[in-house]
C-alpha atoms as a PDB file:
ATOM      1  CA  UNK A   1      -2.700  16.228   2.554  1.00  0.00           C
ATOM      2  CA  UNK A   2      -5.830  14.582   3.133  1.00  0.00           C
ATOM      3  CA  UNK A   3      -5.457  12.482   6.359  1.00  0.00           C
ATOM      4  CA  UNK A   4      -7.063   9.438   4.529  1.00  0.00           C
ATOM      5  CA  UNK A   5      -3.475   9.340   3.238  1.00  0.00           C
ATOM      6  CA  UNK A   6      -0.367   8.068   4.378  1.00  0.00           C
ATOM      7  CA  UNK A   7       3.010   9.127   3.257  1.00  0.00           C
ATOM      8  CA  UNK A   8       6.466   7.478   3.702  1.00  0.00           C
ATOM      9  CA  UNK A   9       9.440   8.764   2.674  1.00  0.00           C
ATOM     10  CA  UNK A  10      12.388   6.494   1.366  1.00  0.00           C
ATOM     11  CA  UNK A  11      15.646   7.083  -0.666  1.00  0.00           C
ATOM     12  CA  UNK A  12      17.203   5.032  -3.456  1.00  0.00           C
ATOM     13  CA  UNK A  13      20.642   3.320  -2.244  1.00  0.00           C
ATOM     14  CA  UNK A  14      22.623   1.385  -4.736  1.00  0.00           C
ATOM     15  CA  UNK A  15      21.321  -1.818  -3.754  1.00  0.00           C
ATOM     16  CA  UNK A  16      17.901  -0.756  -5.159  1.00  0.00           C
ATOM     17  CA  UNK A  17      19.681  -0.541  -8.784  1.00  0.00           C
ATOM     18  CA  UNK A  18      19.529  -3.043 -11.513  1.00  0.00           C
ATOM     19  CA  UNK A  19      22.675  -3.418 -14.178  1.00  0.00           C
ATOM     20  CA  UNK A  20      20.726  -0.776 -15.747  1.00  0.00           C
ATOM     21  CA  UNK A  21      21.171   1.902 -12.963  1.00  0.00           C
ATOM     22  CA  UNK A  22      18.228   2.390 -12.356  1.00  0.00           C
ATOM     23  CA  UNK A  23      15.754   0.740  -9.444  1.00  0.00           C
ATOM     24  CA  UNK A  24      15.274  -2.575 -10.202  1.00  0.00           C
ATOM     25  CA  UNK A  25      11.369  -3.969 -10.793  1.00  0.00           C
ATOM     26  CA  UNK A  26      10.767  -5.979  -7.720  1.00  0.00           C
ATOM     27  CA  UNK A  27      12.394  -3.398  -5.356  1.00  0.00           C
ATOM     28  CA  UNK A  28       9.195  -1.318  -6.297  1.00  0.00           C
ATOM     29  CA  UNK A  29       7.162  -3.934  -4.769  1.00  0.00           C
ATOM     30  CA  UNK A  30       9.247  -3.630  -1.203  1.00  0.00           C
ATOM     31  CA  UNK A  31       8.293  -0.263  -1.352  1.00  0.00           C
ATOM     32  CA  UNK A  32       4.962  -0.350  -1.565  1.00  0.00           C
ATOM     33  CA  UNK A  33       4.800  -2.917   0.950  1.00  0.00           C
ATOM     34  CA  UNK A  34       6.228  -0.659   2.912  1.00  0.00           C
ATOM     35  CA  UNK A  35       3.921   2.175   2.183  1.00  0.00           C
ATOM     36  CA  UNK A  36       1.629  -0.035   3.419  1.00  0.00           C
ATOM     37  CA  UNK A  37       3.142  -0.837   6.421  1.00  0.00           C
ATOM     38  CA  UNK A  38       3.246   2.676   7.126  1.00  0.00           C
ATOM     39  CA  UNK A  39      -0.323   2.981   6.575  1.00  0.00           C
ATOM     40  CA  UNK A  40      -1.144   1.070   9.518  1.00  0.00           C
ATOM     41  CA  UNK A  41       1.494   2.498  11.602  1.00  0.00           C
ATOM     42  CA  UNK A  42      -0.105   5.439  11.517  1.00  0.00           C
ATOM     43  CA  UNK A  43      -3.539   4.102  12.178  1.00  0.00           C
ATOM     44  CA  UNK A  44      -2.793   1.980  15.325  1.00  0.00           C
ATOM     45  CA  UNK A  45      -6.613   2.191  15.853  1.00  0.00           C
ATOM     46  CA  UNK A  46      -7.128  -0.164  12.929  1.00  0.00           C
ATOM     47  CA  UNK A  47      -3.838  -2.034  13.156  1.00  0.00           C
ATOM     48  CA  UNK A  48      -4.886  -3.146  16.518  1.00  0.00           C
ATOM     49  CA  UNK A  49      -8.003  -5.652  14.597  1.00  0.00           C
ATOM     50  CA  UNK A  50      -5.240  -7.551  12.987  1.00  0.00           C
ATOM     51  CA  UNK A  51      -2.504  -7.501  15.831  1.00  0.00           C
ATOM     52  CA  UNK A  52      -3.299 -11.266  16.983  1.00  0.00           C
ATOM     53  CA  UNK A  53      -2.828 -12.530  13.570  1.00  0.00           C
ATOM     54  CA  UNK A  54      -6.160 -13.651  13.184  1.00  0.00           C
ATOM     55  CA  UNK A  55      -7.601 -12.332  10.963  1.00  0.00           C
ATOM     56  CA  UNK A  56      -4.794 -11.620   8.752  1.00  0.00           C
ATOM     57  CA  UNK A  57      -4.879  -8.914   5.835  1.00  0.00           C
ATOM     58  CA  UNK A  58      -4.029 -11.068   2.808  1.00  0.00           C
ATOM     59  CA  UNK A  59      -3.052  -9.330  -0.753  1.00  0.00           C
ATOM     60  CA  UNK A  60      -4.897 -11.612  -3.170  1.00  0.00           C
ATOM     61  CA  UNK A  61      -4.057  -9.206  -6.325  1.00  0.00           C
ATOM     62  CA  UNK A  62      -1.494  -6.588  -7.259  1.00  0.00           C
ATOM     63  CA  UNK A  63      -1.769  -4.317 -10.547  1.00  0.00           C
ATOM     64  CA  UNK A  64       1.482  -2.043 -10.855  1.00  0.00           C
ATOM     65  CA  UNK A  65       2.371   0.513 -13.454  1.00  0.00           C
ATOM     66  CA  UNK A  66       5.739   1.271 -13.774  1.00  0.00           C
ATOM     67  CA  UNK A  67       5.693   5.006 -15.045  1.00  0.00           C
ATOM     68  CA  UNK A  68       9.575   6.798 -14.605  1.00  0.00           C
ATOM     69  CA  UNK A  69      12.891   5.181 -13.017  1.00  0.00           C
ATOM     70  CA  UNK A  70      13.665   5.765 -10.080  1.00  0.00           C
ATOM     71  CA  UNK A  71      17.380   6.478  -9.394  1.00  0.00           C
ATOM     72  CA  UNK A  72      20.445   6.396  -6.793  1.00  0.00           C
ATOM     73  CA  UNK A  73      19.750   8.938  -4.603  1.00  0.00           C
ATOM     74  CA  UNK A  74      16.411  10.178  -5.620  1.00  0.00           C
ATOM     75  CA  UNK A  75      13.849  10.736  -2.563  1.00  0.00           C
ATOM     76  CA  UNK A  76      10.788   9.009  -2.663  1.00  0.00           C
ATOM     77  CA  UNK A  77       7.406   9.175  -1.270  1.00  0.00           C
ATOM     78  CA  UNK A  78       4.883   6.364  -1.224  1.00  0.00           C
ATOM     79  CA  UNK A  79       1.437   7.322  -0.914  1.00  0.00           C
ATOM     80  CA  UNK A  80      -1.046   4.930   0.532  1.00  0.00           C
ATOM     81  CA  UNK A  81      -5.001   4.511   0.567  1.00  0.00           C
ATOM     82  CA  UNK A  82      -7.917   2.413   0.448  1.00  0.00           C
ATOM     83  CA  UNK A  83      -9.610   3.341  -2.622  1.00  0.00           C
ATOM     84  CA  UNK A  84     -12.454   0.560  -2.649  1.00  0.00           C
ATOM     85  CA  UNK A  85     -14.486  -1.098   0.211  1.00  0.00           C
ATOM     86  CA  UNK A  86     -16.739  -4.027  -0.317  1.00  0.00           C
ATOM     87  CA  UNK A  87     -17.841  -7.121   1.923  1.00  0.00           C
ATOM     88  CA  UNK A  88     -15.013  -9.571   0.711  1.00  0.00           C
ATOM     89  CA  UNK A  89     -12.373  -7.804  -0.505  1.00  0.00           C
ATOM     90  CA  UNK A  90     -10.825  -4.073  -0.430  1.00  0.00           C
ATOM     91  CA  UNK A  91      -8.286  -2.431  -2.614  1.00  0.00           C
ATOM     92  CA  UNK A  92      -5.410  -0.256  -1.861  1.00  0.00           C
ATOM     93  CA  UNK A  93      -4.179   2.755  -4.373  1.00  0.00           C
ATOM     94  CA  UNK A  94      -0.602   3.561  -4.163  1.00  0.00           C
ATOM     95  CA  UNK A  95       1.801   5.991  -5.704  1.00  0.00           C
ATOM     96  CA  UNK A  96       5.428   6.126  -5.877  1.00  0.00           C
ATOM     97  CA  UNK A  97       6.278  10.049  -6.448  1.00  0.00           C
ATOM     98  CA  UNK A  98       9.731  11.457  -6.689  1.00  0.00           C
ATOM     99  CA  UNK A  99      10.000  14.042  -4.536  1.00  0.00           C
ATOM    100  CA  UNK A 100      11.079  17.625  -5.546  1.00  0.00           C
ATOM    101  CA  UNK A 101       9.774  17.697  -8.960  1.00  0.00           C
ATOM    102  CA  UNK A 102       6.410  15.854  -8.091  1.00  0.00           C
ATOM    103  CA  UNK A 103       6.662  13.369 -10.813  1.00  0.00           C
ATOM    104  CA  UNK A 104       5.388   9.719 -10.603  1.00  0.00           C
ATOM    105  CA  UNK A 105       7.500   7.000 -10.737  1.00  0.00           C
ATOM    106  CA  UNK A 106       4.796   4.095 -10.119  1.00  0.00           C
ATOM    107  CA  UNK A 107       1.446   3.511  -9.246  1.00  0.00           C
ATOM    108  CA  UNK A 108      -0.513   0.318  -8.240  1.00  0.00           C
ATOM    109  CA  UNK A 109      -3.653  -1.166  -7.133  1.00  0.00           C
ATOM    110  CA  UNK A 110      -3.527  -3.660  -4.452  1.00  0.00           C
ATOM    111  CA  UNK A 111      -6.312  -6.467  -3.616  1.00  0.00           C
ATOM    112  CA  UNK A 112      -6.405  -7.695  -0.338  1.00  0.00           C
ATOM    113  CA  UNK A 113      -9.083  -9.667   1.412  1.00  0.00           C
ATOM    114  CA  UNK A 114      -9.228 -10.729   5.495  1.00  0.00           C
ATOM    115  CA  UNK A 115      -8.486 -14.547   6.206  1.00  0.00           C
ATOM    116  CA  UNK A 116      -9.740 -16.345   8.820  1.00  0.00           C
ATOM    117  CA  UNK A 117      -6.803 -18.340   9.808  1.00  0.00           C
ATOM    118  CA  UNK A 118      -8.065 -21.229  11.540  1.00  0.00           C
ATOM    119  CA  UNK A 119     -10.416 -21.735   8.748  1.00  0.00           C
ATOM    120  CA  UNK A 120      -8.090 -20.872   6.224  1.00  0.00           C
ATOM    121  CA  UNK A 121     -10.669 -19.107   3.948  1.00  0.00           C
ATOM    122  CA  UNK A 122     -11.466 -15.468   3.057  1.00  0.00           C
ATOM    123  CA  UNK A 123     -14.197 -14.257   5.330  1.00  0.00           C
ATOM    124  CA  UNK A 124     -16.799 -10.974   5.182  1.00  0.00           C
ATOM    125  CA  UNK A 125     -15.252  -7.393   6.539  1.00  0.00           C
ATOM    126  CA  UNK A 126     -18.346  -6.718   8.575  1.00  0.00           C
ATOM    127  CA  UNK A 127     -18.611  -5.465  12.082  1.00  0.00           C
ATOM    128  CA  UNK A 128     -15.682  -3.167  13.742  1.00  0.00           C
ATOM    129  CA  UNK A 129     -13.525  -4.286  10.874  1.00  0.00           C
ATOM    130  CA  UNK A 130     -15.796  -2.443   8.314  1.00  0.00           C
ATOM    131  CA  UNK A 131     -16.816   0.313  10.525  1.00  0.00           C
ATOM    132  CA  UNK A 132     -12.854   0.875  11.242  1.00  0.00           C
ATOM    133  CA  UNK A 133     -12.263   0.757   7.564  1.00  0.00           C
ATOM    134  CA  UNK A 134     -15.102   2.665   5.927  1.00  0.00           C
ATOM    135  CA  UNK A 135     -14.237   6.214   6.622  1.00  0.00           C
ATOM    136  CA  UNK A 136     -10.847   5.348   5.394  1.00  0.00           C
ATOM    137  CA  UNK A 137     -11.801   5.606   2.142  1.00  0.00           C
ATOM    138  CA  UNK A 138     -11.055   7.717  -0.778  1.00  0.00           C
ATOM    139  CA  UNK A 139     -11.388   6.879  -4.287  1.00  0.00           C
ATOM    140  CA  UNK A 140      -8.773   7.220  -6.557  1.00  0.00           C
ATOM    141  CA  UNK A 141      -9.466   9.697  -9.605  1.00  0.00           C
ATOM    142  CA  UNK A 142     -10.672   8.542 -12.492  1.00  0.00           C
END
């Protein structure tokens, strides 16, 4: 796997589950937040610019498509990425894939920009922030 991607494994426990039986919509959301989570943990060189708090990584925007269920018991992987790089903002592509049989359950597009949080407004990525990001990314396929 390209190492511009980070994978974290999870499995569906009843709790996940809707009355439906299947994984209920906002538990899709914890997931990918913790795909992302993930994605810093394995990049402590990164993680370190955001350690103090200031700035902070804020999600500003959050596209999901909700493809297959998801079911008790099924293993999951979350696949995380920064697809898109700019000077105010950067997006995230993630994908929920069952594992085994490949198939994808969700996938999403996440917005986040940095926040100065003394100012309490969105500031540029520029500097070691952008140079730590930029060979990060890998657009997602068309």
């Amino acid at each position: 796997m390209d190492p511009r991607i980070s994978r974290v494994t999870l499995r569906v426990r009843g709790y996940h589950l809707d009355g439906y039986g299947h994984v209920n919509n906002a538990r899709y959301l914890e997931f990918l937040e913790e795909g992302r989570w993930g994605y810093f943990d394995d990049r402590p060189d990164l993680a370190r610019h955001f350690a103090s708090g200031d700035p902070a990584l804020v999600a500003v925007n959050l596209n999901i498509n909700y493809r297959q269920a998801a079911v008790a018991g099924d293993d999951l992987e979350v696949l995380t990425r920064i697809a898109d790089l700019s000077s105010r903002s950067a997006r995230m592509y993630q994908e929920i894939r069952r594992i085994g049989d490949g198939k994808q359950i969700a996938d999403a597009d996440l917005t986040f920009v940095l926040l100065d949080v003394r100012a309490k407004q969105a500031m540029a990525i520029e500097g070691d922030i952008l140079q730590a990001l930029e060979p990060l990314v890998l657009p997602k396929a068309s």
